[in-house]
Structure formats: C-alpha cells, structure tokens
Protein backbone atom coordinates (compact mmCIF):
# COMPACT_ATOMS: atom_id res chain seq x y z
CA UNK A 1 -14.70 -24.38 15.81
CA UNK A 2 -15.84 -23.67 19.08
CA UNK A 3 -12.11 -22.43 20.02
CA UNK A 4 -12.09 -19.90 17.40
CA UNK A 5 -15.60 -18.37 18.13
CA UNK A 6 -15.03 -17.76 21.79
CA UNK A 7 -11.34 -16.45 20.39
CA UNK A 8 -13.39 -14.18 17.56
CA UNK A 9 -15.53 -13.11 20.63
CA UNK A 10 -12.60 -12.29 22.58
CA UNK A 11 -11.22 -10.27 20.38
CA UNK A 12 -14.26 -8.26 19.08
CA UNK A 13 -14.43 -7.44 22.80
CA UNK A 14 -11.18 -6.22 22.92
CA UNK A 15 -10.92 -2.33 23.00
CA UNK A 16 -7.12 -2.20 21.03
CA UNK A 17 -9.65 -4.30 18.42
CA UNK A 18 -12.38 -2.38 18.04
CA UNK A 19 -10.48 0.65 17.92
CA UNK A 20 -8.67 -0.45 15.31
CA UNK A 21 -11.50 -1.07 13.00
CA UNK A 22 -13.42 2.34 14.01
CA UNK A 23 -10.22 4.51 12.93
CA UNK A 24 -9.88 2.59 9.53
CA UNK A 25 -13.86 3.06 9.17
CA UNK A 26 -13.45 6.94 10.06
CA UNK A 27 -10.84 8.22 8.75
CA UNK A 28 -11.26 7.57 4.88
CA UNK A 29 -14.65 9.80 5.55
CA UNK A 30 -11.80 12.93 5.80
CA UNK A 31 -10.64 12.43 2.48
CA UNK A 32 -13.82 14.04 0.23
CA UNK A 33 -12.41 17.80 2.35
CA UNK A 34 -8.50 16.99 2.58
CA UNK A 35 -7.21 19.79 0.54
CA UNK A 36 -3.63 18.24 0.21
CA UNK A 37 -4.73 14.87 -0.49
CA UNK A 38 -4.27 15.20 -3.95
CA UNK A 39 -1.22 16.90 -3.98
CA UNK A 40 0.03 14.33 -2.15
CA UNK A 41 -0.75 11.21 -4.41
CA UNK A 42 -0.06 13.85 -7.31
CA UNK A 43 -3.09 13.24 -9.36
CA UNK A 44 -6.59 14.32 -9.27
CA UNK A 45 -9.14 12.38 -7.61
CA UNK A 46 -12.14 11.99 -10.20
CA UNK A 47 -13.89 9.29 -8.73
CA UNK A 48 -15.44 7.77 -5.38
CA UNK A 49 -13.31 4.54 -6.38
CA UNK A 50 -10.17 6.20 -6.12
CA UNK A 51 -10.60 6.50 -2.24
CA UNK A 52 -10.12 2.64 -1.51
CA UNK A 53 -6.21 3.31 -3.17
CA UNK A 54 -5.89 6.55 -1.07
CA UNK A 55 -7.08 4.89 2.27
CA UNK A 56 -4.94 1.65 1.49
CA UNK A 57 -1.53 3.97 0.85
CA UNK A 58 -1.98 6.31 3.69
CA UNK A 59 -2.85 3.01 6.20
CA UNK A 60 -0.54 0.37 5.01
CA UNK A 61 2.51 1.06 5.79
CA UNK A 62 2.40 2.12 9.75
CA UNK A 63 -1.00 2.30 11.17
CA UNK A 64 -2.25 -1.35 9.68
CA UNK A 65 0.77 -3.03 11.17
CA UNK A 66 0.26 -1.29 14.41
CA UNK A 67 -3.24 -2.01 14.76
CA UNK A 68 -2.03 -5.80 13.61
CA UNK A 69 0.59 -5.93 15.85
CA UNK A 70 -1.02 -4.43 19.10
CA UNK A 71 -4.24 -6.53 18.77
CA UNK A 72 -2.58 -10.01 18.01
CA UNK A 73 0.31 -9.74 20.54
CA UNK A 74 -2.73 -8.55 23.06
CA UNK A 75 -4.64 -12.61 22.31
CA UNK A 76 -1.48 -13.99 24.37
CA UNK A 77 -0.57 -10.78 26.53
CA UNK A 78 -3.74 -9.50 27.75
CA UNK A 79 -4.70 -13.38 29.11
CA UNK A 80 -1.42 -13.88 30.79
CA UNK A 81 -1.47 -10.80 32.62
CA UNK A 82 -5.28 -11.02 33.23
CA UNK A 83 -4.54 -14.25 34.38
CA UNK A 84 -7.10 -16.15 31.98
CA UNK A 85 -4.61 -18.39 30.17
CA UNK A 86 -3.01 -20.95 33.05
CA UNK A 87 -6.78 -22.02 33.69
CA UNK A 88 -7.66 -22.22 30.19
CA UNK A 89 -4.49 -24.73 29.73
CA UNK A 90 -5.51 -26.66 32.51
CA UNK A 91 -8.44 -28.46 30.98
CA UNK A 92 -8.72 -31.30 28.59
CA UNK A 93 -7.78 -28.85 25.41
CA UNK A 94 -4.48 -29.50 23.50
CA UNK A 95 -2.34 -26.72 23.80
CA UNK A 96 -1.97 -26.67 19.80
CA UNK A 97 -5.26 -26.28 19.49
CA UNK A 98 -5.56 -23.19 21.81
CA UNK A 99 -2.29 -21.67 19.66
CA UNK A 100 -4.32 -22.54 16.47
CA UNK A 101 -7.63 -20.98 18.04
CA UNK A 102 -6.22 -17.66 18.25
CA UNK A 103 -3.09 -17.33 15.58
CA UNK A 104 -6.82 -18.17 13.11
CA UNK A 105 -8.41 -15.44 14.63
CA UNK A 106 -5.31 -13.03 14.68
CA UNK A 107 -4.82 -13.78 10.55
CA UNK A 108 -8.28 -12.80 10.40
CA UNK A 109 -8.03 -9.22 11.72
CA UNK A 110 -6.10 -7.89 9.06
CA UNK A 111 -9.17 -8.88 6.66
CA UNK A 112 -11.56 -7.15 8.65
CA UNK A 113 -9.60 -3.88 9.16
CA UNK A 114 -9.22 -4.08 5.26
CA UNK A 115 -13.31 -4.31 4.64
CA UNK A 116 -13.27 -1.10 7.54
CA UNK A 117 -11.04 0.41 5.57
CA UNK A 118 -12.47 -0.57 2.16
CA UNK A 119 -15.69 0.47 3.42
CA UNK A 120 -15.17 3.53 4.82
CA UNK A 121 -13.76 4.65 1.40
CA UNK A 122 -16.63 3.76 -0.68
CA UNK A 123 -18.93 5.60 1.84
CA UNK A 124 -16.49 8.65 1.24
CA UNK A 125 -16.90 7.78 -2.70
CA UNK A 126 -20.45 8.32 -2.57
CA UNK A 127 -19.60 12.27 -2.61
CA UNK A 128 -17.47 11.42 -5.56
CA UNK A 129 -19.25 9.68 -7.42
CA UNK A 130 -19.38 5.57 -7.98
CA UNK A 131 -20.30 5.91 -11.61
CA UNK A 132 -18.50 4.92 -14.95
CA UNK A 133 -15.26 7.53 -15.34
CA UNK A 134 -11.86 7.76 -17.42
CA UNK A 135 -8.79 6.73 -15.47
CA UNK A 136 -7.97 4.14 -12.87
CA UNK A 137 -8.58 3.06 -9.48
CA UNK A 138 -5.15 3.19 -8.22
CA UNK A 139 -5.16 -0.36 -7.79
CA UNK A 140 -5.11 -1.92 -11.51
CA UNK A 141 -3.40 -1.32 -14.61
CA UNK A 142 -1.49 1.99 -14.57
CA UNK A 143 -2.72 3.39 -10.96
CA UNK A 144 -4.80 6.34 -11.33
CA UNK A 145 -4.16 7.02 -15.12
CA UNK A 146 -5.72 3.67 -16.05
CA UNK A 147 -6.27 2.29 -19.48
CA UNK A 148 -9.81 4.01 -20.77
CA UNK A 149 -13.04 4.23 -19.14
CA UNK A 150 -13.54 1.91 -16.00
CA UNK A 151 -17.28 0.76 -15.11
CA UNK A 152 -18.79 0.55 -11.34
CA UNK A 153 -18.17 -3.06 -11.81
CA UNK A 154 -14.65 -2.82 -13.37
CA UNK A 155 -13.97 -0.69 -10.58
CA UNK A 156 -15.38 -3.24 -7.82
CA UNK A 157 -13.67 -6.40 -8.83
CA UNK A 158 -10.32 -4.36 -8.86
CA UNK A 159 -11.17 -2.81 -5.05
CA UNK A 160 -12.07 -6.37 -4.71
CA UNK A 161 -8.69 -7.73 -5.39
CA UNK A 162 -6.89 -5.23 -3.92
CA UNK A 163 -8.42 -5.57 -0.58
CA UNK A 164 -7.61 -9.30 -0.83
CA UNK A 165 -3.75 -8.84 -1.56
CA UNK A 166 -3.83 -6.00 1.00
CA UNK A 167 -5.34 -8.79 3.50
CA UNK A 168 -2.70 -11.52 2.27
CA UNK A 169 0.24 -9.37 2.35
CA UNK A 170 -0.52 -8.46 6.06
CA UNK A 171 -1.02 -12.06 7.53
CA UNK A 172 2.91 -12.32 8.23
CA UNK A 173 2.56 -8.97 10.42
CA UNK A 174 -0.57 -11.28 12.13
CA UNK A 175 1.21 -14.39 12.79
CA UNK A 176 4.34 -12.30 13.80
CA UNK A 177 2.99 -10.95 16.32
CA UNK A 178 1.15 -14.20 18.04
CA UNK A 179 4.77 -15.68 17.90
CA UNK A 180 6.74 -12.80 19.66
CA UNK A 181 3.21 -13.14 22.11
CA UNK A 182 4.03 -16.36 22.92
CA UNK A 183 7.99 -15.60 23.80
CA UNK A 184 7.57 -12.56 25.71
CA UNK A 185 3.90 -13.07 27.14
CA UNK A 186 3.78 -9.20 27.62
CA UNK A 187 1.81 -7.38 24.99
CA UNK A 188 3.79 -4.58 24.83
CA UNK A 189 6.99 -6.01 24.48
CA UNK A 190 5.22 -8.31 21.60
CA UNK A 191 3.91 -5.52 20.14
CA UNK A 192 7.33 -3.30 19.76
CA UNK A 193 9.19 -6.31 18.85
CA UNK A 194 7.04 -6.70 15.59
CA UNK A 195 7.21 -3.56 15.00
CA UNK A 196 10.67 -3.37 15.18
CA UNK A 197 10.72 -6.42 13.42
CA UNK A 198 9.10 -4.54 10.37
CA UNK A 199 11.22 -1.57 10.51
CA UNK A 200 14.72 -3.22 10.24
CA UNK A 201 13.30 -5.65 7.43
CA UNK A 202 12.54 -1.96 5.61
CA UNK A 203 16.33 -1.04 6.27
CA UNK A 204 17.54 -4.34 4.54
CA UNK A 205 16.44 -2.13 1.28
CA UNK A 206 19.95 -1.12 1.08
CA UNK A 207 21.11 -4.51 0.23
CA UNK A 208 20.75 -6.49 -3.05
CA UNK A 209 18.11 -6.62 -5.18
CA UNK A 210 17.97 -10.87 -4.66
CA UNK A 211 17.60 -10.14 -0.79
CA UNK A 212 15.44 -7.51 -0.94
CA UNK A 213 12.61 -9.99 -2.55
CA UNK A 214 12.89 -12.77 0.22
CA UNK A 215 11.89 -10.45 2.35
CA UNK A 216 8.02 -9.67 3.43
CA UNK A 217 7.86 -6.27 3.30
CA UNK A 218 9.20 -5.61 -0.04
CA UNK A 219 5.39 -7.13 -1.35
CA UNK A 220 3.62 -4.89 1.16
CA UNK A 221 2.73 -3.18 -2.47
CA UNK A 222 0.66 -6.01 -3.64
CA UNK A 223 -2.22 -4.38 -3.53
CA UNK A 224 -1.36 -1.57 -5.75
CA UNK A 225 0.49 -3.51 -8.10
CA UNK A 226 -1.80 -6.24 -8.99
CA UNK A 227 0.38 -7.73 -11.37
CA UNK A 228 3.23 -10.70 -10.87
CA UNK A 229 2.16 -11.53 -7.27
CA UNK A 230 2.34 -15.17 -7.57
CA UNK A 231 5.40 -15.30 -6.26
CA UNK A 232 4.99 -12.88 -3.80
CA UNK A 233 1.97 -14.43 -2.52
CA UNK A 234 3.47 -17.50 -1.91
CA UNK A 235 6.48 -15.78 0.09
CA UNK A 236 4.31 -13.97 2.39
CA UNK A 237 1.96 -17.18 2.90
CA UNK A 238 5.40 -19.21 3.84
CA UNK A 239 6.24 -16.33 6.51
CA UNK A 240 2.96 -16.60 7.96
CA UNK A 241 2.89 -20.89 8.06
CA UNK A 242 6.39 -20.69 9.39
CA UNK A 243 5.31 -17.70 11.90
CA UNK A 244 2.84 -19.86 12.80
CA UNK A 245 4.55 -22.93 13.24
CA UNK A 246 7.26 -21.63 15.11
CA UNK A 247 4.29 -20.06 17.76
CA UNK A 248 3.01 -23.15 18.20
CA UNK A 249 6.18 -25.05 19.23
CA UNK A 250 7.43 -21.80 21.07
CA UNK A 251 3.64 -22.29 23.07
CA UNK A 252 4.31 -26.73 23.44
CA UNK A 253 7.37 -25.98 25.86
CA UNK A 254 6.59 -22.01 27.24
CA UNK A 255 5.52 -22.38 31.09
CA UNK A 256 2.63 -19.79 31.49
C-alpha cells in the first residue's frame, strides 16, 4: 500500500497527469454554447444528462487514449530518464512489486479522467437542466430517444454505469502502455507505440466479423451500449491481466 500511494503521488504530480484531467474537466463546460454540437450527434439535446454521452463520444476515441497512453508510459519513462528508477531498484523492494505499484496506479487513471469528464458534464447540465425529461441519456436503452420519461435518478445510475464501462473498457489502453514503458524505457516511444497499437487494431475492422470481437477496441462502445457486455468485459479485463503480466516479466529481466 505504501508503493501505490507514493506511485498515486507521483503521478498526481505529474504535469502530462494533471493536464489530462483539467482538459476532460473543461472542455464539456463548451458544450451548453457549441452551436454544431447537436448537429453533430443528430438529435436535440433536452437535458443536462445528455452531456455525460456527448463528452464520453467526443473523448473516447482519441484524446482518452492519449491522455492514457502519455501518462502511463511517462510512470516508467519519466524515472528512467530522470534517473529515479536504478536507485529505487536498489533497495530491499521486489521488483514485482514496484511493476505492480505503478501498472495499479496507471489502471486507475482512466477512472479518474472518466469522473473529470463525467463531472465536468453534469456541471455543464446544470444550464440544461438535471430534472425529470422524455428521452434518453445516450447511454441506456435507445441512446437519446429513450423509452419514456427518465427521472434525475434514472438518469444517474445510467451516467453511473456508463462511466464504469467507459473506465473498464480503457484499462487495456492503461496496462498497454506500462508494458511498451517497460520495453522501450522512453516515454515517447511508449507512448506512440500504444497509440499505434490502437490504430492498427481499428484497421483490423476490415476483417471478419469473429476477429473483429477478440479484439479490444471493437468494445470501446461499452459505454453507450450498455447491453451484452459480459463478454466484452471479460475480454478487455483478460487484455489488461495479460498486459500486465507480460510488464511484469518484461520488468524481472529489463536492465535499467
């Protein structure tokens, strides 16, 4: 425990971090006077819940992963360049537990830039409106048309949810990036190789259906969909495991 909180310390202290977390904060406060926003989701925004299911679709895709990316490959990078990690190995701590230290700490960044986020869109909602309305949050049953009329707390528990899938789903980008951290020990060659990682997974759409769904980022919709994610969970929570696995025996035999 005391591993991870100097690890959670170090990487609240980390600029790439906290710069993350301040643009998913900020930027859902533009939606409430973006013109084109709904023209671009092609439906009329009704409702301060909506926002969570605009900020999530505009994020996910690129600037989550980025932020992911950057800041975990940066937990082995930044201390090999800085020239933090040799000493660190060279007292009485197990090298696992170092690895485990920080990939638990990188797996938990993608939750907090998901509350940012989340947050940030409910504090945008408030011009909206976080009342009782007819349609759908974008992230239940039938997107933004929904099923009837949706109460604040029907509305919560499915932001709720969402923001927990969104979290899930990104954990593989998280432990992804530790593991190319640990082979290159250069944050910005970790940081483009997860990247590029991610985009030639996307380009594997062109092949069949049965390959497309063993692959993580065909269930970087979770959140939206909210329905039949079992399996999907467990996919994505097997990349991560084996991500992380992999990191750690990659970290046993790497000479830092």
């Amino acid at each position: 425990m005391t591993l991870f909180s100097l690890e959670l310390r170090k990487l609240l202290r980390r600029r790439s971090a906290r710069l993350g977390l301040l643009v998913c904060f900020l930027l859902p406060l533009l939606w409430p006077w973006a013109p084109r926003v709904e023209a671009l989701f092609g439906v009329e925004l009704v409702s301060g819940w909506q926002l969570p299911a605009v900020s999530l679709g505009v994020l996910v895709q690129f600037l989550l992963p980025l932020f992911i990316a950057v800041t975990c490959a940066e937990l082995i990078g930044s201390e090999v360049s800085g020239g933090t990690l040799a000493p660190l190995l060279l007292r009485p701590v197990n090298r696992t537990r170092v690895l485990t230290g920080k990939l638990l700490v990188a797996l938990l960044y993608p939750l907090l830039l998901v509350l940012a986020t989340v947050a940030g869109s409910l504090l945008a909602g408030l011009f909206l409106g976080l009342g009782s309305f007819t349609g759908g949050t974008g992230l239940g049953p039938e997107f933004f048309q929904g099923v009837g009329t949706l109460t604040p707390g029907q509305a919560l528990g499915q932001v709720l949810r969402a923001s927990l899938l969104a979290a899930v789903m990104l954990l593989p980008v998280a432990s992804l990036a530790v593991l190319f951290g640990v082979l290159y020990l250069n944050t910005a060659a970790a940081a483009l190789a997860t990247l590029a990682t991610l985009n030639i997974l996307r380009l594997f759409a062109v092949f069949p259906e049965w390959v497309q769904r063993l692959l993580p980022t065909t269930h970087f919709d979770l959140y939206a969909r909210q329905t039949d994610v079992a399996s999907g969970l467990i996919l994505l929570l097997i990349y991560t495991a084996g991500f992380g696995v992999l990191a750690a025996l990659a970290f046993e035999r790497r000479d830092v």
